[in-house]
N, C-alpha and C. Protein backbone atom coordinates (compact mmCIF):
# COMPACT_ATOMS: atom_id res chain seq x y z
N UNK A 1 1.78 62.42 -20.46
CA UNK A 1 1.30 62.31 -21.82
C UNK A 1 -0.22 62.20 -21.77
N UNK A 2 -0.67 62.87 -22.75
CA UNK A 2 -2.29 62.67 -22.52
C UNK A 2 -2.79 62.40 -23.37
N UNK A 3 -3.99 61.46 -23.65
CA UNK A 3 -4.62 60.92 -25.03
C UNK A 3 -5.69 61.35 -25.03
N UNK A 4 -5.83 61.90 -26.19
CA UNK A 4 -7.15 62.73 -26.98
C UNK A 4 -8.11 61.58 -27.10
N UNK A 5 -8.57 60.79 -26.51
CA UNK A 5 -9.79 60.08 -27.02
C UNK A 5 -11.14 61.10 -27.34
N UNK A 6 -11.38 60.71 -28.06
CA UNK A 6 -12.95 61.11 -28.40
C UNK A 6 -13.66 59.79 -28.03
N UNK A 7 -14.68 60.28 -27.33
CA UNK A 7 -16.01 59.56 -26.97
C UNK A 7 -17.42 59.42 -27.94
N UNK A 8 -17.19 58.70 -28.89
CA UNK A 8 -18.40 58.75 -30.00
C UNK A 8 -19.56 58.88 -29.27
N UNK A 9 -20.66 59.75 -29.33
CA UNK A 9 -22.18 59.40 -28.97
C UNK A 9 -22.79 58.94 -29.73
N UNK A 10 -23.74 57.50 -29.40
CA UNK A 10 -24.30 56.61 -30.29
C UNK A 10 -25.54 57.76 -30.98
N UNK A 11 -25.74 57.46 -31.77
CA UNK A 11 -26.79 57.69 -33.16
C UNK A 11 -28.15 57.95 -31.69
N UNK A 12 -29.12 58.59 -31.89
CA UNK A 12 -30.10 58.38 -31.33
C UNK A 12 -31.45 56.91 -31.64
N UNK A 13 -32.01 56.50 -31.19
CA UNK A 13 -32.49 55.20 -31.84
C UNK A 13 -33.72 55.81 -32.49
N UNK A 14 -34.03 54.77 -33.06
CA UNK A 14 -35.56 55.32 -33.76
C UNK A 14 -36.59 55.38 -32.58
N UNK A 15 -37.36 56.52 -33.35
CA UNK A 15 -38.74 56.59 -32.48
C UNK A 15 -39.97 55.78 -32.71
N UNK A 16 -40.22 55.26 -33.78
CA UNK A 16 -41.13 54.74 -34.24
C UNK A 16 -42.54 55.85 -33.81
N UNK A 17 -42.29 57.05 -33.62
CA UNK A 17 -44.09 57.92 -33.32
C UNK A 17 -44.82 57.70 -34.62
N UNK A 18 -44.50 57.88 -36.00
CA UNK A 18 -44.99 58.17 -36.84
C UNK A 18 -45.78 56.87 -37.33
N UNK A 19 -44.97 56.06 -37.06
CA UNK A 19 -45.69 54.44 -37.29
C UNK A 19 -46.70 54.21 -35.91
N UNK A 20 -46.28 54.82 -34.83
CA UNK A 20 -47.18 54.50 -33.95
C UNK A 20 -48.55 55.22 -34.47
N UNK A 21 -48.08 56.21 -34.53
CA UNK A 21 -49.74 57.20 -34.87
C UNK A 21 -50.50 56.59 -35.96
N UNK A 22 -49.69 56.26 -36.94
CA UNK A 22 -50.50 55.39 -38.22
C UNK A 22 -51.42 54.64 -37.99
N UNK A 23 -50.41 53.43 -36.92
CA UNK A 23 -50.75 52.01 -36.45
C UNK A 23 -52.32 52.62 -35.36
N UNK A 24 -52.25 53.67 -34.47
CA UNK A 24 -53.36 53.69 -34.08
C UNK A 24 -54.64 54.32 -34.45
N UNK A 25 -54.17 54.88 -35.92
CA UNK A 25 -55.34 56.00 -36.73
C UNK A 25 -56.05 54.64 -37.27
N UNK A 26 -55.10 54.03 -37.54
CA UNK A 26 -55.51 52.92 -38.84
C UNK A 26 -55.52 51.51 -38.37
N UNK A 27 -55.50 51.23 -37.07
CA UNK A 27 -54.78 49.68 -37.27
C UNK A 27 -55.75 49.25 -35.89
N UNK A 28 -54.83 49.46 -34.72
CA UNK A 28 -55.28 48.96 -33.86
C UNK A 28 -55.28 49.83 -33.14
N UNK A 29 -56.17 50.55 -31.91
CA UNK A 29 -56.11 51.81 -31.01
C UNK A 29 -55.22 51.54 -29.79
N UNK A 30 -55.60 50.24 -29.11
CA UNK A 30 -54.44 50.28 -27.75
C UNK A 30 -53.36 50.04 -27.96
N UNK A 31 -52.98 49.19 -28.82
CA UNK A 31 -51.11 48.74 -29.11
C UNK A 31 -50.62 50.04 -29.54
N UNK A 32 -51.27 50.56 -30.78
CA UNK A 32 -51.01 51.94 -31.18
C UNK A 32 -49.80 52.85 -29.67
N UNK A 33 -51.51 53.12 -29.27
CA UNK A 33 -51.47 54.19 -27.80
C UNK A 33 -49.99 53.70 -27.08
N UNK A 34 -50.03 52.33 -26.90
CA UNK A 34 -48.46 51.61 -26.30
C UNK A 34 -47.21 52.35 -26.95
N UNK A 35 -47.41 51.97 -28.08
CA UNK A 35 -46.08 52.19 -29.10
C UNK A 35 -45.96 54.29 -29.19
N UNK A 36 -47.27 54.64 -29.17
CA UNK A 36 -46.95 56.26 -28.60
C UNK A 36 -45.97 56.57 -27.75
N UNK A 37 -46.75 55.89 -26.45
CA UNK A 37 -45.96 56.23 -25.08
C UNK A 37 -44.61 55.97 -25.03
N UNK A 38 -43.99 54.68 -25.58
CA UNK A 38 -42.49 54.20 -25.61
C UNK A 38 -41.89 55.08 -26.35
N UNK A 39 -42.41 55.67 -27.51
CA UNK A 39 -41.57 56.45 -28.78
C UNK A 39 -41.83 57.60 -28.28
N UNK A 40 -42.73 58.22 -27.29
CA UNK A 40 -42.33 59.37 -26.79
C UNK A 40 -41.28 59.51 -25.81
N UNK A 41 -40.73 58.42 -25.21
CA UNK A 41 -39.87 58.36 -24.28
C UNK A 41 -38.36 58.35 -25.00
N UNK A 42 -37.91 58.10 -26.11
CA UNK A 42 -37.13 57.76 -26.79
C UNK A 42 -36.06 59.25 -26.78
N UNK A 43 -36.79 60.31 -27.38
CA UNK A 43 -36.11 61.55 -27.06
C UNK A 43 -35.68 61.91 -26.26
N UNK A 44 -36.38 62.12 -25.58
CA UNK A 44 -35.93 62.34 -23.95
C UNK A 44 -35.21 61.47 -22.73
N UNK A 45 -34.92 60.81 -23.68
CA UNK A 45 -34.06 59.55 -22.03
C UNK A 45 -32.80 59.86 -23.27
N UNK A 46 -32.51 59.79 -24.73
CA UNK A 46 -31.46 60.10 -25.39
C UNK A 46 -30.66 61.54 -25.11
N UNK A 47 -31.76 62.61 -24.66
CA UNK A 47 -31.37 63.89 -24.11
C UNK A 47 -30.52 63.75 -22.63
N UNK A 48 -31.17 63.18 -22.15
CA UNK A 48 -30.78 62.93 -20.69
C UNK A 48 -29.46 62.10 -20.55
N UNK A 49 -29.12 61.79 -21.27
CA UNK A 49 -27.54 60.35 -21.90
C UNK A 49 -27.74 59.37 -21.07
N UNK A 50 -29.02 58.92 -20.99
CA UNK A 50 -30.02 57.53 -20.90
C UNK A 50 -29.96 56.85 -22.24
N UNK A 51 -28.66 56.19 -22.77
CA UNK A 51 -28.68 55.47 -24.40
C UNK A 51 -29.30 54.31 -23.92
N UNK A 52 -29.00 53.56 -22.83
CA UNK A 52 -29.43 52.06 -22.49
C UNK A 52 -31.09 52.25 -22.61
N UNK A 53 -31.80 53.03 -21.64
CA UNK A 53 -33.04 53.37 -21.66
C UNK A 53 -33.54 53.75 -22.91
N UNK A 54 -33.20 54.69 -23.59
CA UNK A 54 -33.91 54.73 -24.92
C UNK A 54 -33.64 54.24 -25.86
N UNK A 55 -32.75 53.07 -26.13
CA UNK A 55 -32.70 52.00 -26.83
C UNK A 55 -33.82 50.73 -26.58
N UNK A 56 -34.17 51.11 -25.05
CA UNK A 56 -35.21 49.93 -24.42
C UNK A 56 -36.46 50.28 -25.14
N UNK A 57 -36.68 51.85 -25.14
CA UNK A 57 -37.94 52.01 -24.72
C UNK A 57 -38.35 52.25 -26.94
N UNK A 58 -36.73 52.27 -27.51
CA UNK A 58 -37.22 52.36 -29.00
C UNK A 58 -37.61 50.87 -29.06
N UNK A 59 -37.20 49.98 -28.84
CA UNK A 59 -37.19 48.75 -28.88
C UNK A 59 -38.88 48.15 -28.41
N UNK A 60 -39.37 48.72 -27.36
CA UNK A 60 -40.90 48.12 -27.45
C UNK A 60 -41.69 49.36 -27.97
N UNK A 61 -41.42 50.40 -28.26
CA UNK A 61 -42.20 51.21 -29.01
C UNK A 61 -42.80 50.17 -30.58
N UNK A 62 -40.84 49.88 -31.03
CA UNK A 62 -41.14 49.03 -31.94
C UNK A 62 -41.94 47.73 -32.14
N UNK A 63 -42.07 47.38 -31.01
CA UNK A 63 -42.42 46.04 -31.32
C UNK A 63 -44.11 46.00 -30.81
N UNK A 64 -44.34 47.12 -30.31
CA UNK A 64 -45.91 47.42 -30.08
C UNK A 64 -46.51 47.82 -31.25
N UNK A 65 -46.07 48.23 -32.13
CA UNK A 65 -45.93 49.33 -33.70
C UNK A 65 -46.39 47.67 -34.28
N UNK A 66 -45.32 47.44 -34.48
CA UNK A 66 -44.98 45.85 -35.35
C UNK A 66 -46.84 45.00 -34.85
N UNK A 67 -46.79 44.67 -33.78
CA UNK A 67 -47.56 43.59 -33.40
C UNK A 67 -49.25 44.68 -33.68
N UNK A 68 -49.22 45.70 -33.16
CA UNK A 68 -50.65 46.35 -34.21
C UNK A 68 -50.73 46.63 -35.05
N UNK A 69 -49.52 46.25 -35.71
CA UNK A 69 -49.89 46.45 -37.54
C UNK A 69 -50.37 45.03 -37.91
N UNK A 70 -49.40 44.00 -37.64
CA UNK A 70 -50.09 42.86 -37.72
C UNK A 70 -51.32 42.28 -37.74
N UNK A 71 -51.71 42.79 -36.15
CA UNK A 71 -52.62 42.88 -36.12
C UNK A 71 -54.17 43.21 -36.78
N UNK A 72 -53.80 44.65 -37.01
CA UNK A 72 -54.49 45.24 -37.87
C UNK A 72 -54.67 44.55 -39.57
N UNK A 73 -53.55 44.36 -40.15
CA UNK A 73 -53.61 43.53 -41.56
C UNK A 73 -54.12 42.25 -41.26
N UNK A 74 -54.03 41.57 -40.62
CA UNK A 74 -54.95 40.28 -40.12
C UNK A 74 -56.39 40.45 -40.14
N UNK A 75 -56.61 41.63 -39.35
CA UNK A 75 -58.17 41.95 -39.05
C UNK A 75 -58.76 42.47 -40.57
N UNK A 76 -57.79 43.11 -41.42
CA UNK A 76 -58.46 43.58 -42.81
C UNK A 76 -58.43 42.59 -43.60
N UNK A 77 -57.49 41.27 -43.79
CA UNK A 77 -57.87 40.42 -44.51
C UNK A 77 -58.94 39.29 -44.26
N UNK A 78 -59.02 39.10 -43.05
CA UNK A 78 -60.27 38.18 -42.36
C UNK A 78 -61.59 39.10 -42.67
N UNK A 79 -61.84 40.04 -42.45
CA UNK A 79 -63.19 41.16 -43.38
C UNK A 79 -63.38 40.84 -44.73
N UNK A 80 -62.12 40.95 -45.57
CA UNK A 80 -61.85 41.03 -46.97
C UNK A 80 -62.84 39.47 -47.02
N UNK A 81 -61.97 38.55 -46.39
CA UNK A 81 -62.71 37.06 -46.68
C UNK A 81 -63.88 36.81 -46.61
N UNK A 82 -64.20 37.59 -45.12
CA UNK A 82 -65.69 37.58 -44.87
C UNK A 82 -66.49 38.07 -45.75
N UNK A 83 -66.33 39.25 -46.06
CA UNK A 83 -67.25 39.64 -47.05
C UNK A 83 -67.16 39.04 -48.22
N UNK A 84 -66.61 38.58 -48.85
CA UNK A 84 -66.47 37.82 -50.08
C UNK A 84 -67.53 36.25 -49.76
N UNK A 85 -67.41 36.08 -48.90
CA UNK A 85 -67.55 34.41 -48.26
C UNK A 85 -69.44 35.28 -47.91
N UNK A 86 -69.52 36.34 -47.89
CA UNK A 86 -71.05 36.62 -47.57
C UNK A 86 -72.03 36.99 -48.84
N UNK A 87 -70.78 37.55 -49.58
CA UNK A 87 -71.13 37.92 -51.30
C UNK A 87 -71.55 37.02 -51.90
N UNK A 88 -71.04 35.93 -51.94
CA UNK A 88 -70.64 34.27 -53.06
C UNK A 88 -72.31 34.55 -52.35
N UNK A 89 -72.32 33.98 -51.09
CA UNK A 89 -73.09 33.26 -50.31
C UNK A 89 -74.91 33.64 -50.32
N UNK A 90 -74.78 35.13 -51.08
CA UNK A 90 -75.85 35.88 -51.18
C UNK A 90 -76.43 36.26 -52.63
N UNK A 91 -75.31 35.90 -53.31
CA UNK A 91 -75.58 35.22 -54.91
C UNK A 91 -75.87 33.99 -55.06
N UNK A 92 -76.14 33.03 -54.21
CA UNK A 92 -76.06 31.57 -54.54
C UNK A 92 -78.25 31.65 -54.20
């Protein structure tokens, strides 16, 4: 007797490139460049039926993405302050 299993292939994971490229046009340049390299790896280890690996490598793509955006919005609101805090300071 033989059983038809089907073998689901998982979903491919996210790449995060598009947020990477953002994050390094706009945000921060080296975390950026990080989160490139991982999300370029993502396709290609999913091609290869490397799911463990390119689940790894979506996973710090992401979190290099994440931490220079942060980054980056931190650095634009500390400016924002500054300059305000230089404005007041140059009207007084």
């Amino acid at each position: 007797m033989e059983t038809n299993e089907m073998k689901s292939t998982p979903e491919c994971p996210k790449t995060w490139m598009v947020e990477s490229i953002l994050v390094t046009i706009l945000c921060c340049l080296p975390l950026g460049i990080v989160g490139i390299v991982n999300a370029a790896k993502v396709n290609s280890l999913y091609s290869a039926g490397k799911y463990d690996e390119a689940l790894r490598a979506s996973n710090e793509a992401g979190k290099w993405t994440k931490i220079g955006a942060g980054i980056g919005v931190i650095g634009i609101v500390l400016y924002i302050i500054f300059v305000v805090i230089v404005g007041v300071g140059s009207a007084l």
